[in-house]
PDB file of N, CA and C in Angstrom:
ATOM      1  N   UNK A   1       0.853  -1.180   0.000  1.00  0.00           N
ATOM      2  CA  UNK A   1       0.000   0.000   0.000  1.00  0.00           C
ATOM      3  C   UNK A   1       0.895   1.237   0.000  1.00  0.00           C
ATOM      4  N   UNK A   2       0.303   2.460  -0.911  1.00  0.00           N
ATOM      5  CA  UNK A   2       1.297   3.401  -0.990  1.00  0.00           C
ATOM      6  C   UNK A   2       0.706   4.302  -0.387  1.00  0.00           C
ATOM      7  N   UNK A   3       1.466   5.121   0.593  1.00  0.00           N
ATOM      8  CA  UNK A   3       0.615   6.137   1.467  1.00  0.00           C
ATOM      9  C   UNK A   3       0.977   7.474   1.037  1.00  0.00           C
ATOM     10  N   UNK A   4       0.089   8.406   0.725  1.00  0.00           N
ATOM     11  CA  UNK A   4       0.040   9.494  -0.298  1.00  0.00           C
ATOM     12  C   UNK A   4      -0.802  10.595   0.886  1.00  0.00           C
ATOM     13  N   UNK A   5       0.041  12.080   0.577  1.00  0.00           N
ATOM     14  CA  UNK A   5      -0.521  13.192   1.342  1.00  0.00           C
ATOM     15  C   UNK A   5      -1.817  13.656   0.486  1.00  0.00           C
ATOM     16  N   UNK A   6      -2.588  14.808   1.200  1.00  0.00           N
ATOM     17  CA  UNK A   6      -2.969  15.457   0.186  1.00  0.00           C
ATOM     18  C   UNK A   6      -2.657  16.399  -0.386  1.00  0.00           C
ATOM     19  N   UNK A   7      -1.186  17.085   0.005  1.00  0.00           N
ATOM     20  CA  UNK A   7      -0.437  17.659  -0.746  1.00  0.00           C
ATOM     21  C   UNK A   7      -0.156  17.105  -1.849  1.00  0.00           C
ATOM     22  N   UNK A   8       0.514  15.644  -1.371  1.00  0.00           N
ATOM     23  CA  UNK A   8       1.008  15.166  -2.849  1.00  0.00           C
ATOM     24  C   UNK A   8       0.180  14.475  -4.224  1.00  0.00           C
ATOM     25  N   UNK A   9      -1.303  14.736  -3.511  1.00  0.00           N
ATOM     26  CA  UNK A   9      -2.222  14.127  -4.606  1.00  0.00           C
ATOM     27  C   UNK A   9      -2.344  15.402  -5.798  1.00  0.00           C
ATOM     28  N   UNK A  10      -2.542  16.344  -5.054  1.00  0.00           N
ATOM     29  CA  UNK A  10      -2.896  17.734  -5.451  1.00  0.00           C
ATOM     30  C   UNK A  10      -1.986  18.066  -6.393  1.00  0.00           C
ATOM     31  N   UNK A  11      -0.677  17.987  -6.158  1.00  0.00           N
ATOM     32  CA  UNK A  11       0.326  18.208  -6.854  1.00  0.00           C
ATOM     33  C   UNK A  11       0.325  17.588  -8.315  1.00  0.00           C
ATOM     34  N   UNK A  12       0.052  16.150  -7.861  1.00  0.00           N
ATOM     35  CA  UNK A  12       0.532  15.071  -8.975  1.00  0.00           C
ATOM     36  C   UNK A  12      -0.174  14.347  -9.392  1.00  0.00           C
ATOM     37  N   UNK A  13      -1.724  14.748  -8.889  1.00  0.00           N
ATOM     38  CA  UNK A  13      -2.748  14.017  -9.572  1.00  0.00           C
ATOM     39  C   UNK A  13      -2.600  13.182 -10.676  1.00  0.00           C
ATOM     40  N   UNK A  14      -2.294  13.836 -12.143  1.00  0.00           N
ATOM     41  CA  UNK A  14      -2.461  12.533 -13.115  1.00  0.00           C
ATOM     42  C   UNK A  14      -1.542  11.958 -13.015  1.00  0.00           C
ATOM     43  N   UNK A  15      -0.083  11.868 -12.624  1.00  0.00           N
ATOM     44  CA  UNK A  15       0.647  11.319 -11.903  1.00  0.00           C
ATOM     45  C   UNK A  15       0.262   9.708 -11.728  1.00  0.00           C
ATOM     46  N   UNK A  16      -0.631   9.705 -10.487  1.00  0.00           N
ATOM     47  CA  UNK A  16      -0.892   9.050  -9.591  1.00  0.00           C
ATOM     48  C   UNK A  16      -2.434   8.550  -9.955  1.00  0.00           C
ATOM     49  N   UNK A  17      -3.031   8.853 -11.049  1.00  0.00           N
ATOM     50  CA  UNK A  17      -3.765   8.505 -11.840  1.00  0.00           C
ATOM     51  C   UNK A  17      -3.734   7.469 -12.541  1.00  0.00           C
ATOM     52  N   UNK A  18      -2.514   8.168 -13.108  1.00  0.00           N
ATOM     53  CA  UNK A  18      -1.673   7.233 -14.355  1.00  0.00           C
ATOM     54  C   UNK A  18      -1.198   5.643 -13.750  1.00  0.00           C
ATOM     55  N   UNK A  19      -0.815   5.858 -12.775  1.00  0.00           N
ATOM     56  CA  UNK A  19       0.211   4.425 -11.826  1.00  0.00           C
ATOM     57  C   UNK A  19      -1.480   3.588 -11.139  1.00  0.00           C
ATOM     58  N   UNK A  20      -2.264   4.531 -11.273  1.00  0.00           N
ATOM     59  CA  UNK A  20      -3.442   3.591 -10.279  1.00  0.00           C
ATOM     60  C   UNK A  20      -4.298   2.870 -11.507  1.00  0.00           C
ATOM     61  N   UNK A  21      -4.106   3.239 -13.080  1.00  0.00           N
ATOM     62  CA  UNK A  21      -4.468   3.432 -14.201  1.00  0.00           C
ATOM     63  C   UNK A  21      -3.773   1.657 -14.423  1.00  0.00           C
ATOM     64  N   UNK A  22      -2.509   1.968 -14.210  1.00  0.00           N
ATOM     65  CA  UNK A  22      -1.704   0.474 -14.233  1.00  0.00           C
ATOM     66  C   UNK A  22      -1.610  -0.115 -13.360  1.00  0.00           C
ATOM     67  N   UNK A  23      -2.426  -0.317 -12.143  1.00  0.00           N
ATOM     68  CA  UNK A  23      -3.132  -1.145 -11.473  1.00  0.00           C
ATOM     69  C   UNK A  23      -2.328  -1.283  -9.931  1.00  0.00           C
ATOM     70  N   UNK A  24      -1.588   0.360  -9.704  1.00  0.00           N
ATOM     71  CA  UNK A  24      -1.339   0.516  -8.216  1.00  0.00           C
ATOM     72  C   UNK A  24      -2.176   1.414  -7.665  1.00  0.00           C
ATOM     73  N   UNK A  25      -2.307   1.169  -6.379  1.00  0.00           N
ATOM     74  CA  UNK A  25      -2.925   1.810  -5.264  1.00  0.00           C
ATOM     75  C   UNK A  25      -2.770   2.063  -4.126  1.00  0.00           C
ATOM     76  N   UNK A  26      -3.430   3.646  -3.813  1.00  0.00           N
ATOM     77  CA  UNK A  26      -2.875   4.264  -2.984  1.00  0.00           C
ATOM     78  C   UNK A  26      -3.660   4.857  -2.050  1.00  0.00           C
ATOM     79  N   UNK A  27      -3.375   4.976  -0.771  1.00  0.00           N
ATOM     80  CA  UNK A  27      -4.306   5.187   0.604  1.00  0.00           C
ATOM     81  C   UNK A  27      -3.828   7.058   1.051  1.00  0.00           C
ATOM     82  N   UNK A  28      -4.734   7.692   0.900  1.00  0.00           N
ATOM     83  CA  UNK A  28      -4.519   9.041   0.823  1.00  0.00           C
ATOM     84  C   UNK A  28      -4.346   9.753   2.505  1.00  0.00           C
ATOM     85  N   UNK A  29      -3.504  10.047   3.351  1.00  0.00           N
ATOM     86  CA  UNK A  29      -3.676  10.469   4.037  1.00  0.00           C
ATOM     87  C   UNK A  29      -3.762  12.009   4.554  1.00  0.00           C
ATOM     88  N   UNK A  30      -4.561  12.209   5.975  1.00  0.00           N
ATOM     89  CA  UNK A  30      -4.481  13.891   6.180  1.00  0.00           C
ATOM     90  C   UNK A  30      -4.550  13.695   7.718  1.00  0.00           C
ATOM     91  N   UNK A  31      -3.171  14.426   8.068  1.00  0.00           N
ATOM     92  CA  UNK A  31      -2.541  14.786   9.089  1.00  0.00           C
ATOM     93  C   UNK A  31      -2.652  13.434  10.016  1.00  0.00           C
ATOM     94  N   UNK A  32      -1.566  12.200   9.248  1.00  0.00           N
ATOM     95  CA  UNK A  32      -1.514  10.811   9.763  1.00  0.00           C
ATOM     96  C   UNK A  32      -2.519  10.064   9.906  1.00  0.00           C
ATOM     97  N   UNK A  33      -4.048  10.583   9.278  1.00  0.00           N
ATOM     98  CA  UNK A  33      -4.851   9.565   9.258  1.00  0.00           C
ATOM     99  C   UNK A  33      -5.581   9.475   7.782  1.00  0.00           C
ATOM    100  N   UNK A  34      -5.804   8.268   8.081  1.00  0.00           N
ATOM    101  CA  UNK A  34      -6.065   7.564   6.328  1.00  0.00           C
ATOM    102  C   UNK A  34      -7.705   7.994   6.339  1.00  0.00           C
ATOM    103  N   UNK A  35      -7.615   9.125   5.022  1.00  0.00           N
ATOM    104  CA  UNK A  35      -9.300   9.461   4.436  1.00  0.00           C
ATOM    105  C   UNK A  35      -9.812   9.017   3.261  1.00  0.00           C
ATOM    106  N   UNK A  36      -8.844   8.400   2.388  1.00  0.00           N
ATOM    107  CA  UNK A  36      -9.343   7.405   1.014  1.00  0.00           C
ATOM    108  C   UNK A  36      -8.788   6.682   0.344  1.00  0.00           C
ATOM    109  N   UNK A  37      -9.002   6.077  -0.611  1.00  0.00           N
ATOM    110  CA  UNK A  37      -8.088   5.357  -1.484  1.00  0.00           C
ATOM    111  C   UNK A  37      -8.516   5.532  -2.697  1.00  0.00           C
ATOM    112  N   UNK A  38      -7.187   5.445  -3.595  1.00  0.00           N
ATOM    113  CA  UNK A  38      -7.324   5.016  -5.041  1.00  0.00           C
ATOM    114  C   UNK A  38      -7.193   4.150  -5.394  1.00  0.00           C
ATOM    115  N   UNK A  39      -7.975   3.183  -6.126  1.00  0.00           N
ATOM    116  CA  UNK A  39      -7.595   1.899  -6.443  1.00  0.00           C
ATOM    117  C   UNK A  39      -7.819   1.836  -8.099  1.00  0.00           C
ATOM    118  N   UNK A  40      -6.749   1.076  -8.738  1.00  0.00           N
ATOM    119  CA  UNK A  40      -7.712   0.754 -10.255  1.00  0.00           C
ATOM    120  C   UNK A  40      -8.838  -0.165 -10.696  1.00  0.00           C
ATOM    121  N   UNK A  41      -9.383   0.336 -11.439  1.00  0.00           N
ATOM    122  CA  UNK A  41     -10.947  -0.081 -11.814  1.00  0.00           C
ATOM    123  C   UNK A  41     -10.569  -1.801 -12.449  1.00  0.00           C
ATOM    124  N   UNK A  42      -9.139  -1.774 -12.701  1.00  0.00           N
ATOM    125  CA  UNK A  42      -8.689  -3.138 -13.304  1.00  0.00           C
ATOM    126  C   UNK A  42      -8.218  -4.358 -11.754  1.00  0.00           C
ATOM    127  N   UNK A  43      -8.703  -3.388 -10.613  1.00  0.00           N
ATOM    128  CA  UNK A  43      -8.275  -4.612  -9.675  1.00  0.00           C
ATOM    129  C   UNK A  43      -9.306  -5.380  -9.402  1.00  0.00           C
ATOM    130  N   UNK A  44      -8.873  -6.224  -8.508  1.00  0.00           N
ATOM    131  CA  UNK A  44     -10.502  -7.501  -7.724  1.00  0.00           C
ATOM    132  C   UNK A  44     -11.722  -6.948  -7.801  1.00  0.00           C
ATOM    133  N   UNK A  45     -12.547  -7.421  -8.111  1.00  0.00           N
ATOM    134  CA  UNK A  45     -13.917  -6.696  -7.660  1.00  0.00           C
ATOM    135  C   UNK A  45     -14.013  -7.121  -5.821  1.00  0.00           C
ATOM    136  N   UNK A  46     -15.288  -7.055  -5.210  1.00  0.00           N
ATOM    137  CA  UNK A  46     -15.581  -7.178  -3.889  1.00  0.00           C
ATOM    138  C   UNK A  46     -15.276  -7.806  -3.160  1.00  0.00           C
ATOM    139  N   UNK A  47     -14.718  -8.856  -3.531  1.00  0.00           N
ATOM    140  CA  UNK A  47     -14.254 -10.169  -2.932  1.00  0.00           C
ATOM    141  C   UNK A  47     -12.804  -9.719  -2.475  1.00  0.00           C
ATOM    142  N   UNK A  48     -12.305  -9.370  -3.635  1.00  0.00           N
ATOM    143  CA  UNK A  48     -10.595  -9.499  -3.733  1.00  0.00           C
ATOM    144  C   UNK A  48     -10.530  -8.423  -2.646  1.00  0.00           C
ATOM    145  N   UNK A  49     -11.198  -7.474  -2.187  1.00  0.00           N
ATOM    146  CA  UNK A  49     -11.029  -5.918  -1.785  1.00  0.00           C
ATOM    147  C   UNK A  49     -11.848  -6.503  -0.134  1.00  0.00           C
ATOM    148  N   UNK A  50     -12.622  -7.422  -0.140  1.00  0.00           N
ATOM    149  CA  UNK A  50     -12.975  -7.755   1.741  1.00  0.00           C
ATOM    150  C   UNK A  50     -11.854  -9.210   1.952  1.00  0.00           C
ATOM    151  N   UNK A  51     -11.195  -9.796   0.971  1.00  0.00           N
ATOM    152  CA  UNK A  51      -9.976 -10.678   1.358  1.00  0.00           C
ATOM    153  C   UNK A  51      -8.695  -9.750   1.396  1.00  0.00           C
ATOM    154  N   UNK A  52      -8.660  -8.704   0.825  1.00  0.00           N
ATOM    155  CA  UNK A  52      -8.038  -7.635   1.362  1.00  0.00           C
ATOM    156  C   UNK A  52      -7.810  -6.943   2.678  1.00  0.00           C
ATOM    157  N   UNK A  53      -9.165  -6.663   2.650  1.00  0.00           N
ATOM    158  CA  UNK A  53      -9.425  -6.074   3.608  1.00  0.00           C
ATOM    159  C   UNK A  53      -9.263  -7.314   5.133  1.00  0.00           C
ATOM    160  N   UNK A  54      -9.976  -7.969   5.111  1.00  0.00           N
ATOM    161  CA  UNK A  54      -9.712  -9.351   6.253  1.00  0.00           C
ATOM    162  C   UNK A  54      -8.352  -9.573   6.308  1.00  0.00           C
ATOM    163  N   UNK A  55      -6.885  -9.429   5.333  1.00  0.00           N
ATOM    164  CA  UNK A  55      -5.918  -9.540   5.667  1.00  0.00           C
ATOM    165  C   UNK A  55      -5.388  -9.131   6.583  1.00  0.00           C
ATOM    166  N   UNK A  56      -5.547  -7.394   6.249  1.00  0.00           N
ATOM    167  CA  UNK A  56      -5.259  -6.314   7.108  1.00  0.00           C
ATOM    168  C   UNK A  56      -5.848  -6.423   8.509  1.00  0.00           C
ATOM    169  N   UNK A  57      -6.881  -6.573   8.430  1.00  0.00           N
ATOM    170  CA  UNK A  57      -7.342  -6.454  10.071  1.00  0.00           C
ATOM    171  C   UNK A  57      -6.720  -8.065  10.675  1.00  0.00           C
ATOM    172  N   UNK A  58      -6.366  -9.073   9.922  1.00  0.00           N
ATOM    173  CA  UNK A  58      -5.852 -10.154  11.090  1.00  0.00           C
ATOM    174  C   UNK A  58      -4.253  -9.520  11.005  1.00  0.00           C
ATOM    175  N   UNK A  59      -3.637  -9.046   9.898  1.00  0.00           N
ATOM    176  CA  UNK A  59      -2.200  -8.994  10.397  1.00  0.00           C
ATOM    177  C   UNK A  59      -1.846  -7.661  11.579  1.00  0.00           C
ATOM    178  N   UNK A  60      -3.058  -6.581  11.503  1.00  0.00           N
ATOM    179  CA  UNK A  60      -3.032  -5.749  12.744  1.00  0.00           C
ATOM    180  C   UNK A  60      -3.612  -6.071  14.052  1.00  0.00           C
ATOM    181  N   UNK A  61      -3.860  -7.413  13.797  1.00  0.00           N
ATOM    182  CA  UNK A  61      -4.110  -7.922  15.143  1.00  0.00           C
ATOM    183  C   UNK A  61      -5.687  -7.509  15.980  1.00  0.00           C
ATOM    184  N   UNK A  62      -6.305  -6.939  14.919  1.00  0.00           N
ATOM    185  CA  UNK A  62      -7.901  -6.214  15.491  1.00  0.00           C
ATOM    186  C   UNK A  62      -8.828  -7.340  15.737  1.00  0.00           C
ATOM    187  N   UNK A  63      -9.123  -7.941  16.700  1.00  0.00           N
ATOM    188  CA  UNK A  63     -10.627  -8.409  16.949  1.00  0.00           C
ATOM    189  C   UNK A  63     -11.744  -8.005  16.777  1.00  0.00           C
ATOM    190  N   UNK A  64     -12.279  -8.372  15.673  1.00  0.00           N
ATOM    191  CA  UNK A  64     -13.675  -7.982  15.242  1.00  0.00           C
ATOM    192  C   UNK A  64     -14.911  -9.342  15.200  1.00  0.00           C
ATOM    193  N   UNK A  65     -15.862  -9.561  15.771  1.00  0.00           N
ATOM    194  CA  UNK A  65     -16.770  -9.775  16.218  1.00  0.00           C
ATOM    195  C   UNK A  65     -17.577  -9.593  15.453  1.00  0.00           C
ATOM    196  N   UNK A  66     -18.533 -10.397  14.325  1.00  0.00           N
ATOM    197  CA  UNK A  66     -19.402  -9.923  13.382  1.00  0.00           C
ATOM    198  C   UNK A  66     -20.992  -9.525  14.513  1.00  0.00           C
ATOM    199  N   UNK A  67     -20.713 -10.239  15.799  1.00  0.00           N
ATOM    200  CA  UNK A  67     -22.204 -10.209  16.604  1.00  0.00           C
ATOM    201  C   UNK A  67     -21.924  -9.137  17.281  1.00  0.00           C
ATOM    202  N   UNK A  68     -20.989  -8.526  17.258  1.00  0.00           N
ATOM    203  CA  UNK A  68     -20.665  -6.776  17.947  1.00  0.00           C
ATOM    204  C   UNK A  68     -20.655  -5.874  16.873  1.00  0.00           C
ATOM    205  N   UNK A  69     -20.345  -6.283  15.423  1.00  0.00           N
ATOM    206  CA  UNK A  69     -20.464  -5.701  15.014  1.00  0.00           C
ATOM    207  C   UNK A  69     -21.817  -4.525  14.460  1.00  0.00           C
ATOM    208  N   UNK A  70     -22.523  -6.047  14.416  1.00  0.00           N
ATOM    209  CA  UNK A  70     -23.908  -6.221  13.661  1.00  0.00           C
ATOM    210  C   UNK A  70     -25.146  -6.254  14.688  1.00  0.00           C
ATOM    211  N   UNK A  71     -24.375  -5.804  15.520  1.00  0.00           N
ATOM    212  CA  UNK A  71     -25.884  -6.019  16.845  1.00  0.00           C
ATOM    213  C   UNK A  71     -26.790  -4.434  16.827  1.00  0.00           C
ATOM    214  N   UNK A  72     -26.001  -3.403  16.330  1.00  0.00           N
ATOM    215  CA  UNK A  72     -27.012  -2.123  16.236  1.00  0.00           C
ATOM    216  C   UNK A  72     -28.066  -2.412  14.932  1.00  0.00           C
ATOM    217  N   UNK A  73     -27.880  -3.276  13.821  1.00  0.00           N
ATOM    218  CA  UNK A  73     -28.300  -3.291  12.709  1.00  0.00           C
ATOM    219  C   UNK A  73     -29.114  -4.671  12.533  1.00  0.00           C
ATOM    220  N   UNK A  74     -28.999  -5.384  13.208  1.00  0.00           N
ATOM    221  CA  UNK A  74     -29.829  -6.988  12.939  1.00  0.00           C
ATOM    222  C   UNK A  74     -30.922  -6.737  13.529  1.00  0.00           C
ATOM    223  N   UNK A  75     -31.892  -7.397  12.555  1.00  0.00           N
ATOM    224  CA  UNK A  75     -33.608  -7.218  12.915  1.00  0.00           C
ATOM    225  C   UNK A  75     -34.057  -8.492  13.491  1.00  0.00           C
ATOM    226  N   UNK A  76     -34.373  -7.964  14.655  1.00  0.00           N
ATOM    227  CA  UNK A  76     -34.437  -8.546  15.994  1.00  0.00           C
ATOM    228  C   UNK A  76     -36.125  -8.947  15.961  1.00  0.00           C
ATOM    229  N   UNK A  77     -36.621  -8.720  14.735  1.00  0.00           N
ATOM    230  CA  UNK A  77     -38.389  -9.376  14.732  1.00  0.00           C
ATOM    231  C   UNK A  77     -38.105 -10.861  14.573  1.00  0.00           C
ATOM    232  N   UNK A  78     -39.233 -11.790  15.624  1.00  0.00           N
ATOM    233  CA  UNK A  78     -39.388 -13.247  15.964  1.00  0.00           C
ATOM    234  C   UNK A  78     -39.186 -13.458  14.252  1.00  0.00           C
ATOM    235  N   UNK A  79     -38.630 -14.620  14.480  1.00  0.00           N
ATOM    236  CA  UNK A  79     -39.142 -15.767  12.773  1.00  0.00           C
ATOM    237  C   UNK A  79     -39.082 -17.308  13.537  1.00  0.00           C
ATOM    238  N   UNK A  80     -39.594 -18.222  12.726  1.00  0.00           N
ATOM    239  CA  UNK A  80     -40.023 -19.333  12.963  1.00  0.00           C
ATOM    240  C   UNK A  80     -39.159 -20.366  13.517  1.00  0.00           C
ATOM    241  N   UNK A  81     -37.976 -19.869  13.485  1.00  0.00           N
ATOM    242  CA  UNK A  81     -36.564 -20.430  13.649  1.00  0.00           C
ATOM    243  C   UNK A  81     -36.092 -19.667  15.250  1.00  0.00           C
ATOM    244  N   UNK A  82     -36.366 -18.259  15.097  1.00  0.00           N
ATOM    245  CA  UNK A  82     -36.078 -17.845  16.275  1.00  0.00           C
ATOM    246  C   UNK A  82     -37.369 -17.387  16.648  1.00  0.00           C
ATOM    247  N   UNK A  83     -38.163 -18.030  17.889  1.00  0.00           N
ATOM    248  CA  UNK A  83     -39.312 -17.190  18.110  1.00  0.00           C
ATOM    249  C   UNK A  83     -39.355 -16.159  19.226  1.00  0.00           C
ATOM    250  N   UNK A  84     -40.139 -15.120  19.659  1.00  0.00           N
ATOM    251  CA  UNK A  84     -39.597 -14.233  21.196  1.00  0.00           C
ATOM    252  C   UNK A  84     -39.458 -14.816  21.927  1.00  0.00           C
ATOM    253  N   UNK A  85     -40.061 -16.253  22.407  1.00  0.00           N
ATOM    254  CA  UNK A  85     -40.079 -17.048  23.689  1.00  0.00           C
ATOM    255  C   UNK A  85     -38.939 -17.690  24.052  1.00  0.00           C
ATOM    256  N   UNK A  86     -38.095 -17.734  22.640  1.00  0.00           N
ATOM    257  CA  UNK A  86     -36.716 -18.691  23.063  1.00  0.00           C
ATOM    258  C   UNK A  86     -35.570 -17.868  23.785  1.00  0.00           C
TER     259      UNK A  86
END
């Protein structure tokens, strides 16, 4: 991963266009924290980019919890499988 200011995007935009064009990518930062990325349209689709992504969070060592994750957002109405009584 190439870590890019936003000075230096600004500067060198097609630059860095051009290199993401040929299929590198780059994580834009502002004032040491990461606000986007460029990626090329020629990389993984969704898959390749959450096996990506799942890399990163086991080699930084983050515990993530899909039932902590997902507990503000899961619809908690009975179904036949789970009913309120259980």
């Amino acid at each position: 991963m190439n870590k890019i200011t936003i000075e230096e995007i600004t500067q060198n935009l097609n630059d860095y266009l051009q290199r993401a064009k040929a299929g590198e990518s780059f994580t834009i930062f502002q004032a040491d924290e990461p606000i986007a990325k460029i990626i090329s349209v020629k990389s993984g689709g969704i898959l390749e980019a959450f096996d990506a992504f799942r890399s990163q969070i086991i080699a930084e060592g983050i515990d993530l919890e899909s039932d902590e994750i997902f507990a503000d957002v899961r619809d908690r109405t009975p179904t036949p499988e789970q009913p309120c009584w259980s």
